[in-house]
PDB file of N, CA and C in Angstrom:
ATOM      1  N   UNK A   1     120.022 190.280  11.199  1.00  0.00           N
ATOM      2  CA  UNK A   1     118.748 189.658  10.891  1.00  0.00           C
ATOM      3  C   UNK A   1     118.853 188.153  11.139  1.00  0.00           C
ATOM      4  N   UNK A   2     118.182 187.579  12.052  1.00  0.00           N
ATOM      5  CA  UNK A   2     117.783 186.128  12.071  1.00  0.00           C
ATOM      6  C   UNK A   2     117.357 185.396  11.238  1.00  0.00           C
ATOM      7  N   UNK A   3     117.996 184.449  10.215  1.00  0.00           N
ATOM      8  CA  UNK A   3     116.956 183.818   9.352  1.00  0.00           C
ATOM      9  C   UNK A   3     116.910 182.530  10.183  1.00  0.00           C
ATOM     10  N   UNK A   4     116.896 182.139  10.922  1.00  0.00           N
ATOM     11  CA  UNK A   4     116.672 180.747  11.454  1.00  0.00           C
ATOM     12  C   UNK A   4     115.409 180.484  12.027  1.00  0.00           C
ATOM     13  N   UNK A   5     114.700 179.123  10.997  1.00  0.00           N
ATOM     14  CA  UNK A   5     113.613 179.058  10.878  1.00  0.00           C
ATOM     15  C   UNK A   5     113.526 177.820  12.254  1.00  0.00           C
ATOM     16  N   UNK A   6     112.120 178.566  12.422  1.00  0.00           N
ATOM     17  CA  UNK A   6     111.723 177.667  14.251  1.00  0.00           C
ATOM     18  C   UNK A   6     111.151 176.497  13.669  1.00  0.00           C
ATOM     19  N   UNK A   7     111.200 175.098  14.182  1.00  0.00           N
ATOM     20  CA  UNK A   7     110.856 173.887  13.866  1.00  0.00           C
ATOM     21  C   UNK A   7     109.884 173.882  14.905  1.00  0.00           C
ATOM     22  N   UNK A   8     108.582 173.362  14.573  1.00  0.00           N
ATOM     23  CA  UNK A   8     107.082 173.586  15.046  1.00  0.00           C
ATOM     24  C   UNK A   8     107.285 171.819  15.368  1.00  0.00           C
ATOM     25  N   UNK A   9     106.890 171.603  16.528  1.00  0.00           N
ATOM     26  CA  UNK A   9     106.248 170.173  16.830  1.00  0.00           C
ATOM     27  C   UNK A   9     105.218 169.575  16.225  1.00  0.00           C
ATOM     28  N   UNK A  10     105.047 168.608  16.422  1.00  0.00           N
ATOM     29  CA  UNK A  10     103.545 168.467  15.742  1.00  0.00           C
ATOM     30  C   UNK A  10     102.607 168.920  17.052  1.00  0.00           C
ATOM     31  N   UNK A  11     102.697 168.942  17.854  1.00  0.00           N
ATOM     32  CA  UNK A  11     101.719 169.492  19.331  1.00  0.00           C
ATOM     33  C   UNK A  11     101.072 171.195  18.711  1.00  0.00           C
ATOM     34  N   UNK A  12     102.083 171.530  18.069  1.00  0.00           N
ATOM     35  CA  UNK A  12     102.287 173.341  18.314  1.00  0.00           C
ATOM     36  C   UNK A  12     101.075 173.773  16.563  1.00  0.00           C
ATOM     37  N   UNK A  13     101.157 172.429  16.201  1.00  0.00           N
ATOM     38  CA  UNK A  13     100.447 172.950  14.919  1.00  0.00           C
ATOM     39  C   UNK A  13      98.989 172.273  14.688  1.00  0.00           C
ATOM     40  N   UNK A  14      98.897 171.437  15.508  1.00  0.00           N
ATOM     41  CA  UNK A  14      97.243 171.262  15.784  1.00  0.00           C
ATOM     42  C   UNK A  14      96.419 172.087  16.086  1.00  0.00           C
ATOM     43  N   UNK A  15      95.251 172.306  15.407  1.00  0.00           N
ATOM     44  CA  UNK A  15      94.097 173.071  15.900  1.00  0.00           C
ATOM     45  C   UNK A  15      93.546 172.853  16.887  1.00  0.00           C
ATOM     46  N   UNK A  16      93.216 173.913  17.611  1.00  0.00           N
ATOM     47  CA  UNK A  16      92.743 174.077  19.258  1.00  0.00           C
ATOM     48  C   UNK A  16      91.114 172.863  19.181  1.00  0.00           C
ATOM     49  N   UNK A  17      90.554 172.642  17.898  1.00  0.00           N
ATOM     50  CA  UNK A  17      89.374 171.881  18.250  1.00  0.00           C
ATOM     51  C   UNK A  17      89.499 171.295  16.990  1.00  0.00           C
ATOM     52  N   UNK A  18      89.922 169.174  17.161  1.00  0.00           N
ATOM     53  CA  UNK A  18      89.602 168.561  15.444  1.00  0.00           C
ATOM     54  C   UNK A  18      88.391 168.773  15.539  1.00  0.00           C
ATOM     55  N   UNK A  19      88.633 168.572  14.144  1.00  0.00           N
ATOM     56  CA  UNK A  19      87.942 168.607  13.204  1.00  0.00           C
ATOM     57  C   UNK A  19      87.125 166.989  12.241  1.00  0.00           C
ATOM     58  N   UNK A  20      86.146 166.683  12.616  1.00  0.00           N
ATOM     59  CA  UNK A  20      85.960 165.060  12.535  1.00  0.00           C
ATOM     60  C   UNK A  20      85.925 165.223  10.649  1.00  0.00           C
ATOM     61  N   UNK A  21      86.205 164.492  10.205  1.00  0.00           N
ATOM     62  CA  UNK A  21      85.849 164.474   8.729  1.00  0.00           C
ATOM     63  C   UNK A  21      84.244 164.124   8.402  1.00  0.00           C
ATOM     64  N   UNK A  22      83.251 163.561   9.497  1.00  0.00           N
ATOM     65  CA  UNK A  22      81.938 164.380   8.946  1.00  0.00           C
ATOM     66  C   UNK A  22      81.345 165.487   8.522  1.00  0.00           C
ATOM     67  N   UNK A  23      82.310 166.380   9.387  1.00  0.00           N
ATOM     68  CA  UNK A  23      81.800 167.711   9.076  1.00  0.00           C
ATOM     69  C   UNK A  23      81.906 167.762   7.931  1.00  0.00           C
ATOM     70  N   UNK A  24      83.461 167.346   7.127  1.00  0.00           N
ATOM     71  CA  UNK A  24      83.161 167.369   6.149  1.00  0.00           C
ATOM     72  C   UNK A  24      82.504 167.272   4.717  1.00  0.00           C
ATOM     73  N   UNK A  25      82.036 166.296   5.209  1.00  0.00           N
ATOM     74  CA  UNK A  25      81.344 165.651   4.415  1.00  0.00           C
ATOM     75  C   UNK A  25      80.117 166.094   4.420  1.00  0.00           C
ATOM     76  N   UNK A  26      79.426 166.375   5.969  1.00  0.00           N
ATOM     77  CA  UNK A  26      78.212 167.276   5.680  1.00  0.00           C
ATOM     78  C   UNK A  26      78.115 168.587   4.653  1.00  0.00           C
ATOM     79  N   UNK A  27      79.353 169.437   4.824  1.00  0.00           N
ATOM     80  CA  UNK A  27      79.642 170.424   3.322  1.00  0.00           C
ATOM     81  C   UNK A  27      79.639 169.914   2.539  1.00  0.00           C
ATOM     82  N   UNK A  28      80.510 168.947   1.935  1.00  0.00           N
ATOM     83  CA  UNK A  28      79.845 168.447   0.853  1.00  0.00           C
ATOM     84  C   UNK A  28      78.921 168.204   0.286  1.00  0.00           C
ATOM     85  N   UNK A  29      78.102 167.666   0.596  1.00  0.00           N
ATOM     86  CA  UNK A  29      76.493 166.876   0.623  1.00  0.00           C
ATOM     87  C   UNK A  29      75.319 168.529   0.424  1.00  0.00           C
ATOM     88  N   UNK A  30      75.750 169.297   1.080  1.00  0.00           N
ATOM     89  CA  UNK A  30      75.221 170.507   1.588  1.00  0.00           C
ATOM     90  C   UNK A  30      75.607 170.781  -0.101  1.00  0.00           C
ATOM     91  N   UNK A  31      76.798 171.132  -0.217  1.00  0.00           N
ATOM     92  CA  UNK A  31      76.869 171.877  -1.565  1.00  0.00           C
ATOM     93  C   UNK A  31      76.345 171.245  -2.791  1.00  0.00           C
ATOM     94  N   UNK A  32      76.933 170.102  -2.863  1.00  0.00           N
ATOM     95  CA  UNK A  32      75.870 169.350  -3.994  1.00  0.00           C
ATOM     96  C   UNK A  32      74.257 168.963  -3.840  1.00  0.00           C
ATOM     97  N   UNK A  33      73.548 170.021  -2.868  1.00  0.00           N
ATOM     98  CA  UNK A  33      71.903 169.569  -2.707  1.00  0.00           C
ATOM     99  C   UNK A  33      71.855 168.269  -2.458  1.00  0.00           C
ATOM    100  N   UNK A  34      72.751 167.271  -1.515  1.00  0.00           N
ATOM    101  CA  UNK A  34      71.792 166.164  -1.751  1.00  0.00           C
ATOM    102  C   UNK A  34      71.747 166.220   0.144  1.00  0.00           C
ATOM    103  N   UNK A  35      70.618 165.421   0.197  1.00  0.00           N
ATOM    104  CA  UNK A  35      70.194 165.225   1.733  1.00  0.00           C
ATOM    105  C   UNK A  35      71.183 164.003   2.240  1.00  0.00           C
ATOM    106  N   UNK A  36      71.132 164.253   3.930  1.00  0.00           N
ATOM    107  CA  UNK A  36      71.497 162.799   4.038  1.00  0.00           C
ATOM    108  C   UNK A  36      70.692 161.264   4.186  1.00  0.00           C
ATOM    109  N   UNK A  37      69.473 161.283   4.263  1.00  0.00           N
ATOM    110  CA  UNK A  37      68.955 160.226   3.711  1.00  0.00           C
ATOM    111  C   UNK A  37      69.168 159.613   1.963  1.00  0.00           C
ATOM    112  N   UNK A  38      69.030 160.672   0.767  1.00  0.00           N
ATOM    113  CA  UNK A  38      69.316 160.213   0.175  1.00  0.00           C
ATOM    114  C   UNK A  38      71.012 159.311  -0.583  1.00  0.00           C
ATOM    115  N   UNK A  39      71.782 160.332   0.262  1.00  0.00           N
ATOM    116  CA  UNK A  39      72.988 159.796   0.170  1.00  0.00           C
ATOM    117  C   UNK A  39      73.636 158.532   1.284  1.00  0.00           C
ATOM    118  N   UNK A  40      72.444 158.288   1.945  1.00  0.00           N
ATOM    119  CA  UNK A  40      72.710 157.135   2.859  1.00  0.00           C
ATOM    120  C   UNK A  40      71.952 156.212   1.495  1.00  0.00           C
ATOM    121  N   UNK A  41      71.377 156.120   1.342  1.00  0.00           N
ATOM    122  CA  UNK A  41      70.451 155.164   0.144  1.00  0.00           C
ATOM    123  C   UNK A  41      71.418 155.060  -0.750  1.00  0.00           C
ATOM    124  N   UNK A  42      71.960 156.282  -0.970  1.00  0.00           N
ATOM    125  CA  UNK A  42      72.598 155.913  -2.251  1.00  0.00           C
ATOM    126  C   UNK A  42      73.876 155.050  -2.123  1.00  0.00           C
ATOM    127  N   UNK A  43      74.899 155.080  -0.895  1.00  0.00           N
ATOM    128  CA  UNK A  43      76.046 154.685  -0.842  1.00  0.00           C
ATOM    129  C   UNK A  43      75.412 153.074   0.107  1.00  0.00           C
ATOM    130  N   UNK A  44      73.994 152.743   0.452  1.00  0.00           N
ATOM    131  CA  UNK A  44      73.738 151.460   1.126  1.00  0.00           C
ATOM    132  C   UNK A  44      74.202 151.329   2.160  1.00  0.00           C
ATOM    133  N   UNK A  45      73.913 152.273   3.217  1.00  0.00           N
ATOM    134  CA  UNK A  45      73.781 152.404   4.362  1.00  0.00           C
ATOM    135  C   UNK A  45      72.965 152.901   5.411  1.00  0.00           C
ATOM    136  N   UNK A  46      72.410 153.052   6.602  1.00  0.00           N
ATOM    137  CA  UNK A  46      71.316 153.413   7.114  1.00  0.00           C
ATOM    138  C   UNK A  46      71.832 155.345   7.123  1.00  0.00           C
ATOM    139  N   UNK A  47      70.248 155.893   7.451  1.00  0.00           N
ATOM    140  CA  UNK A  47      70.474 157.104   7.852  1.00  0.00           C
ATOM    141  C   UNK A  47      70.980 157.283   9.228  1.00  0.00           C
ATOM    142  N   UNK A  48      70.594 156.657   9.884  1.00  0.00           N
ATOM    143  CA  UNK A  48      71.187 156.863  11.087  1.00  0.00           C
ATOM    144  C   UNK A  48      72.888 156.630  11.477  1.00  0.00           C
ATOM    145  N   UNK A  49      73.311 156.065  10.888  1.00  0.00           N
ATOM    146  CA  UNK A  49      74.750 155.529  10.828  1.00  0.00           C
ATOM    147  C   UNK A  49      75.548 156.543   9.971  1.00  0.00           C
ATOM    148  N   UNK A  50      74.910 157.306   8.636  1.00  0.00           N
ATOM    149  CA  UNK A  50      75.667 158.254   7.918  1.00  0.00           C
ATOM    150  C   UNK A  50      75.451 159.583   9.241  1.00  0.00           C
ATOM    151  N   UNK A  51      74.469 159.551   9.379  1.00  0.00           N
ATOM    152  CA  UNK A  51      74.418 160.816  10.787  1.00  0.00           C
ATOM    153  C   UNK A  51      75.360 160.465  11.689  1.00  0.00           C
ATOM    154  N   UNK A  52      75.278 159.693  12.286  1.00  0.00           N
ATOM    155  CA  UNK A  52      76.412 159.411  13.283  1.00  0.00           C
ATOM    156  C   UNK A  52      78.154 159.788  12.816  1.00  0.00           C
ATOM    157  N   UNK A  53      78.247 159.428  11.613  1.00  0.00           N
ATOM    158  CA  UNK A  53      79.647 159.614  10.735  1.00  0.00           C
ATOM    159  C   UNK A  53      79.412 161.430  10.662  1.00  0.00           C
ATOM    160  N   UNK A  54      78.300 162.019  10.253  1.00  0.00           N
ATOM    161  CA  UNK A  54      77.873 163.264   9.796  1.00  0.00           C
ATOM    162  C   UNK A  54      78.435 164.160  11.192  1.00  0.00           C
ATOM    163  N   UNK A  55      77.865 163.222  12.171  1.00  0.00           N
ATOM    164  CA  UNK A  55      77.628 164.009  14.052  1.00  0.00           C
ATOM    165  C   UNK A  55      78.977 163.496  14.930  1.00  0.00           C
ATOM    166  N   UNK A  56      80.211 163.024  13.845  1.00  0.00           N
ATOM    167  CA  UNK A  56      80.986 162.728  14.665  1.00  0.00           C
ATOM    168  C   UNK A  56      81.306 161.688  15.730  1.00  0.00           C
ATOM    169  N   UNK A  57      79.852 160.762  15.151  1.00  0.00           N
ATOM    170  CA  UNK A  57      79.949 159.760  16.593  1.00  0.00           C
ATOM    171  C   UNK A  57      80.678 158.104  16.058  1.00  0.00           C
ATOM    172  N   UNK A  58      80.870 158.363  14.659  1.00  0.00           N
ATOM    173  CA  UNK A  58      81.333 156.996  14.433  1.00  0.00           C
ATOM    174  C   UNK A  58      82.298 157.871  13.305  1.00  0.00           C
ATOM    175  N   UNK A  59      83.756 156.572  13.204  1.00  0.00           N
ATOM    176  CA  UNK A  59      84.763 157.166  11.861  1.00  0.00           C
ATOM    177  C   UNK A  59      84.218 156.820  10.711  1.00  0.00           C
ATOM    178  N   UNK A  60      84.949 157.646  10.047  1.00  0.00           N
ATOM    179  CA  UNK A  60      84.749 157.051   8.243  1.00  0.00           C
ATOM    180  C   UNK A  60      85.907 156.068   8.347  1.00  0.00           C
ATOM    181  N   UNK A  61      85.387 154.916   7.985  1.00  0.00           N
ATOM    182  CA  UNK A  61      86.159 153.486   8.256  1.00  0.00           C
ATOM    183  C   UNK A  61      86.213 153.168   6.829  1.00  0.00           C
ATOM    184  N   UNK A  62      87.506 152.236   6.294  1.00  0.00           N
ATOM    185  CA  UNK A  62      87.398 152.218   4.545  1.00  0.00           C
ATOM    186  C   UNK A  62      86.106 151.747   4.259  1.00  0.00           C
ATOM    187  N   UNK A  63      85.861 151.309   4.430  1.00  0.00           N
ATOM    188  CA  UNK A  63      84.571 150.706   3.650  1.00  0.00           C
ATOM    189  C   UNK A  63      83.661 151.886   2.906  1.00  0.00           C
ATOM    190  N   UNK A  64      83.418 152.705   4.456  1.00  0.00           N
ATOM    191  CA  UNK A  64      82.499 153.999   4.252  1.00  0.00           C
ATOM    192  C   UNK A  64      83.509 154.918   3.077  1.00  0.00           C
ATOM    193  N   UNK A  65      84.827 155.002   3.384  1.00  0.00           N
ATOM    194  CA  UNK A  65      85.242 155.956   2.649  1.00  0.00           C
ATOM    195  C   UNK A  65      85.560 155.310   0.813  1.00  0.00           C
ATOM    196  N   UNK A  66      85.354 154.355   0.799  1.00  0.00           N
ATOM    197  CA  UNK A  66      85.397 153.289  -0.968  1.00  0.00           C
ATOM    198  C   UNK A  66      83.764 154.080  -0.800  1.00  0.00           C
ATOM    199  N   UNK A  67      82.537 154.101  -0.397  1.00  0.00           N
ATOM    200  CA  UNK A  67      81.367 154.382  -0.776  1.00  0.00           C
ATOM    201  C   UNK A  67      81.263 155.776  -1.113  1.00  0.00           C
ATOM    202  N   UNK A  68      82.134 156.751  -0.180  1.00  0.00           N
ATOM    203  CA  UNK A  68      81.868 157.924  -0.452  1.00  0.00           C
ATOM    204  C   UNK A  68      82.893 158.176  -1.912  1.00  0.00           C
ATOM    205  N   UNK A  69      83.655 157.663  -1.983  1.00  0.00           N
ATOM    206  CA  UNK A  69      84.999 158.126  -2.858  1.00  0.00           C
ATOM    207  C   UNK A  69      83.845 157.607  -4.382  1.00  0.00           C
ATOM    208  N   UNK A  70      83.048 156.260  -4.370  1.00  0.00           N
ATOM    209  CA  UNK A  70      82.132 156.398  -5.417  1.00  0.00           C
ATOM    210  C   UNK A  70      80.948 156.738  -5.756  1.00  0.00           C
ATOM    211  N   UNK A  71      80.532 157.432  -4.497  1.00  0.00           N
ATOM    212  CA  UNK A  71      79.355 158.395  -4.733  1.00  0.00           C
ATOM    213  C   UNK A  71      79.812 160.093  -4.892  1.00  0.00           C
ATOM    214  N   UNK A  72      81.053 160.258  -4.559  1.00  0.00           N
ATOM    215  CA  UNK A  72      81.513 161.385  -5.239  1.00  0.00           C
ATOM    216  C   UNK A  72      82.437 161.914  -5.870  1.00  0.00           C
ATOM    217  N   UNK A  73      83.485 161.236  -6.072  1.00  0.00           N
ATOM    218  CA  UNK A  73      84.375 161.029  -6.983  1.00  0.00           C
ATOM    219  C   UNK A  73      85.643 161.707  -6.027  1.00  0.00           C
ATOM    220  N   UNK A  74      85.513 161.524  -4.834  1.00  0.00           N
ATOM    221  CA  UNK A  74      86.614 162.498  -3.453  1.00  0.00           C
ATOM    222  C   UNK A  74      87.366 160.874  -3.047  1.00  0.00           C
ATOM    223  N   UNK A  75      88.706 161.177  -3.274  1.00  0.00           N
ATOM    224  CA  UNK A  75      89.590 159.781  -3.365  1.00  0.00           C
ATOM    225  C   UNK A  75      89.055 159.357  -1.899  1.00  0.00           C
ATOM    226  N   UNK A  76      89.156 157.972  -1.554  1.00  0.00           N
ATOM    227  CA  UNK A  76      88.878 157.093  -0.098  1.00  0.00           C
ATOM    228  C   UNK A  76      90.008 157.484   0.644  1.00  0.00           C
ATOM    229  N   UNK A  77      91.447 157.417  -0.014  1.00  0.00           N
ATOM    230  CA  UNK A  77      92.110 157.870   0.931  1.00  0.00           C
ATOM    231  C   UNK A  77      92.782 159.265   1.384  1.00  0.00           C
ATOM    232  N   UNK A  78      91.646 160.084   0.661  1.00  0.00           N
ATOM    233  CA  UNK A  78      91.841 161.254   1.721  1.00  0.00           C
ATOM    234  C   UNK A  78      90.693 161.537   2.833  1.00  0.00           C
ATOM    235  N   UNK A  79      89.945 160.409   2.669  1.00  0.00           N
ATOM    236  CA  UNK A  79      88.924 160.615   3.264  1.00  0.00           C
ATOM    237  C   UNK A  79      89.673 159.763   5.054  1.00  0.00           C
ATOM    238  N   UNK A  80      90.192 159.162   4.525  1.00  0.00           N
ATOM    239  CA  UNK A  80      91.040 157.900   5.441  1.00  0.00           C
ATOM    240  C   UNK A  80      92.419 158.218   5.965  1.00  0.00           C
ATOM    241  N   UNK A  81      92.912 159.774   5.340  1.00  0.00           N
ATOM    242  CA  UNK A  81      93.440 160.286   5.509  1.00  0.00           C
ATOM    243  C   UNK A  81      93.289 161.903   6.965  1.00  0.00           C
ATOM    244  N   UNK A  82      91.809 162.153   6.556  1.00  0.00           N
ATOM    245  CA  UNK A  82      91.485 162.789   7.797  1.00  0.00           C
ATOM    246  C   UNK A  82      91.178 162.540   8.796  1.00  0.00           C
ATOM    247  N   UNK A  83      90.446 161.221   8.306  1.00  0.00           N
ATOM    248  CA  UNK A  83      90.155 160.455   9.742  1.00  0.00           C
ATOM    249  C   UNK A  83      91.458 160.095  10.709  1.00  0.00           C
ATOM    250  N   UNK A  84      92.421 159.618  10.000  1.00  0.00           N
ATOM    251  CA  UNK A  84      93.507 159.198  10.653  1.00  0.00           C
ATOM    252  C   UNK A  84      94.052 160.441  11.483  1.00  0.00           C
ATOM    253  N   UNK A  85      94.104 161.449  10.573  1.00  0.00           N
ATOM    254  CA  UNK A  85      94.391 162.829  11.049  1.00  0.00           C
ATOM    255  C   UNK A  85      93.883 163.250  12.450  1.00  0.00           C
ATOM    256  N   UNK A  86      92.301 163.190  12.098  1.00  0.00           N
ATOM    257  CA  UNK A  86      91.160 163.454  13.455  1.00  0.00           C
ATOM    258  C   UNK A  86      91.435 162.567  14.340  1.00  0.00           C
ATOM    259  N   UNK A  87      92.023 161.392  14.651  1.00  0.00           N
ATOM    260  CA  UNK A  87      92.256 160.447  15.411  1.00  0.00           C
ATOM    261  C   UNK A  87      93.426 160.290  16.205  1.00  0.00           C
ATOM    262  N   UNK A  88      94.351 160.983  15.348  1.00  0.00           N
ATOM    263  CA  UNK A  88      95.770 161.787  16.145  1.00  0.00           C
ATOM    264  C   UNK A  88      95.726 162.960  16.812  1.00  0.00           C
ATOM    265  N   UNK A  89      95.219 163.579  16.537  1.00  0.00           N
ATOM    266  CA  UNK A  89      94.606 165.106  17.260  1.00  0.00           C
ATOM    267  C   UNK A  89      93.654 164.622  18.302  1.00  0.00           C
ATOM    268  N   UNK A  90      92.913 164.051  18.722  1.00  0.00           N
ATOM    269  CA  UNK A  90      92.091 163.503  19.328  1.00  0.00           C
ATOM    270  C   UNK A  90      92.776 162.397  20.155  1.00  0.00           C
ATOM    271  N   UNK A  91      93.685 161.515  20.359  1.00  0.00           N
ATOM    272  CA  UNK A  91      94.952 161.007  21.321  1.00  0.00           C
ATOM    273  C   UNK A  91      95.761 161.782  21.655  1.00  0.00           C
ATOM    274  N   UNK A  92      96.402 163.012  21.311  1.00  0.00           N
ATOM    275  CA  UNK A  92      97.409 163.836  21.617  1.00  0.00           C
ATOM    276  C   UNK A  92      96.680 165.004  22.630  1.00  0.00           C
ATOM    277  N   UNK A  93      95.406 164.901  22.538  1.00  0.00           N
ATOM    278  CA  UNK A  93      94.854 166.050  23.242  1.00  0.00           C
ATOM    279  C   UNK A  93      94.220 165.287  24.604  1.00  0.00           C
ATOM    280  N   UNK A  94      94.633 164.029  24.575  1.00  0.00           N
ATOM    281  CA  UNK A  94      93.696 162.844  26.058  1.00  0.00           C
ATOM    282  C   UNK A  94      95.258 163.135  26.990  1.00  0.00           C
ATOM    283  N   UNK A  95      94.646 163.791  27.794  1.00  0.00           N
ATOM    284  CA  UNK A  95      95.782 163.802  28.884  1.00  0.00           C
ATOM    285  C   UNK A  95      96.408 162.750  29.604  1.00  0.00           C
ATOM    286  N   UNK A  96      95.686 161.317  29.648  1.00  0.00           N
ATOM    287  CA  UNK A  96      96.383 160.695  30.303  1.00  0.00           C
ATOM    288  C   UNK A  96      97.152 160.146  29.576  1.00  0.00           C
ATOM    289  N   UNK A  97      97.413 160.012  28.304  1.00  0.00           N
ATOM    290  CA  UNK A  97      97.829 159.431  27.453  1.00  0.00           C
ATOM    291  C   UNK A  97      99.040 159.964  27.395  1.00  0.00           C
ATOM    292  N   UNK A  98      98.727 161.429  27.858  1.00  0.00           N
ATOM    293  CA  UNK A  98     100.125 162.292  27.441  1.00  0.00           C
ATOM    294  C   UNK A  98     100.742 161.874  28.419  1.00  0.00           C
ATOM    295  N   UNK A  99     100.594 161.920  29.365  1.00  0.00           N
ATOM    296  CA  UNK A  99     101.037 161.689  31.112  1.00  0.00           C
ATOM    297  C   UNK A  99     101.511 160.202  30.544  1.00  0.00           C
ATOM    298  N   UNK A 100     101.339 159.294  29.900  1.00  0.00           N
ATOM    299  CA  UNK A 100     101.924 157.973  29.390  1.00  0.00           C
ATOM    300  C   UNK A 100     103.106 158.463  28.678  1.00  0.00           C
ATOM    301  N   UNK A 101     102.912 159.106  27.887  1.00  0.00           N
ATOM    302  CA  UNK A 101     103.987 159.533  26.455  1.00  0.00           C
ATOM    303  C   UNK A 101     105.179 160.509  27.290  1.00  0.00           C
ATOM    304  N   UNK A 102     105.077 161.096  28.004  1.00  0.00           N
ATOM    305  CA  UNK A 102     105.952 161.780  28.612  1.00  0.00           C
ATOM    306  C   UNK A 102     106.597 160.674  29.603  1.00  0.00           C
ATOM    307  N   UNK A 103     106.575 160.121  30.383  1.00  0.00           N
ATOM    308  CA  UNK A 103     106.962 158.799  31.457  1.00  0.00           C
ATOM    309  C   UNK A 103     108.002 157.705  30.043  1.00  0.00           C
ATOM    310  N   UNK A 104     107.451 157.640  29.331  1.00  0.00           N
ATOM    311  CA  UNK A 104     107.811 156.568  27.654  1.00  0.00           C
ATOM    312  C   UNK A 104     109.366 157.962  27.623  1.00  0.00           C
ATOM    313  N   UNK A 105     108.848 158.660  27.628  1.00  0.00           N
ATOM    314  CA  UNK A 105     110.178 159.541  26.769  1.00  0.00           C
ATOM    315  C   UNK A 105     111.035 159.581  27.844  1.00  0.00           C
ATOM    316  N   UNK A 106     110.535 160.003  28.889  1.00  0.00           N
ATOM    317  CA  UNK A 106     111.515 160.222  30.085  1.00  0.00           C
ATOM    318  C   UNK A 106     112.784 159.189  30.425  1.00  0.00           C
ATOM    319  N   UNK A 107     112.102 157.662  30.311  1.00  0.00           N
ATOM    320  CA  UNK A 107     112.032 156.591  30.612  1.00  0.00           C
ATOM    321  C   UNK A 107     113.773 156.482  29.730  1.00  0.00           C
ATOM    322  N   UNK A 108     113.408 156.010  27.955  1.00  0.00           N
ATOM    323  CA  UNK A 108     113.968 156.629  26.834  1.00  0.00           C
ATOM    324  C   UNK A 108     115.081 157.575  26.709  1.00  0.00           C
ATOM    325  N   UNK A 109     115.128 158.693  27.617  1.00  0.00           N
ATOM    326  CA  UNK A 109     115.948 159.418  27.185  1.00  0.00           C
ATOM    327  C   UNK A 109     117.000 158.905  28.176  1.00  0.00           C
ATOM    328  N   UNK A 110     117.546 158.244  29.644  1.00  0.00           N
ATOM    329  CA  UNK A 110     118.252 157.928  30.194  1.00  0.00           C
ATOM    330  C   UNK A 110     119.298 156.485  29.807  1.00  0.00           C
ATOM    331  N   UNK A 111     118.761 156.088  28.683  1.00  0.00           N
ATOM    332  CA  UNK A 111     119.333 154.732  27.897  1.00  0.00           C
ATOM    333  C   UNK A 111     120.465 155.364  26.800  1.00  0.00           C
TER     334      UNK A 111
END
């Protein structure tokens, strides 16, 4: 019997599609009934800008995530924590970047 446990890359354990932390937050909002206009009002920010965070088109940047962490009591830095997350998954999946990171290692491993 083999017990030797396989060591996973971080490449091998990313999900095939991030996940932006608006989405999350749209569940949220969803489960506690509140809209996103009113929770743009409430945290003092436009609707259009919480949509954009909601639609993935802008990050939850601290600021946003200190507003959400006190409009719902969800710590800032896990909120700052997915984002960072979504933002690594989202560079690791830009091919040219990889095509950089592989040339960096290659480069690296002959020293």
């Amino acid at each position: 019997m083999d017990t030797t446990k396989k060591i996973y890359s971080p490449d091998e354990l990313q999900s095939s599609e991030p996940i932006h932390p608006g989405e999350m937050l749209k569940d949220e909002l969803e489960a506690r009934g509140m809209s996103q206009r009113k929770f743009a009002s409430l945290i003092g920010i436009s609707y259009s800008v919480l949509n954009e965070v909601i639609n993935g088109k802008r990050p939850i940047t601290t600021e946003y995530a200190l507003k959400i962490e006190a409009a719902t009591g969800i710590a800032a830095n896990i909120w700052r924590g997915l984002q960072a997350d979504y933002d690594m998954q989202m560079a690791r999946s830009n091919s040219k970047l990889a095509a950089v990171l592989d040339n960096i290692r290659k480069s690296v491993a002959v020293l």
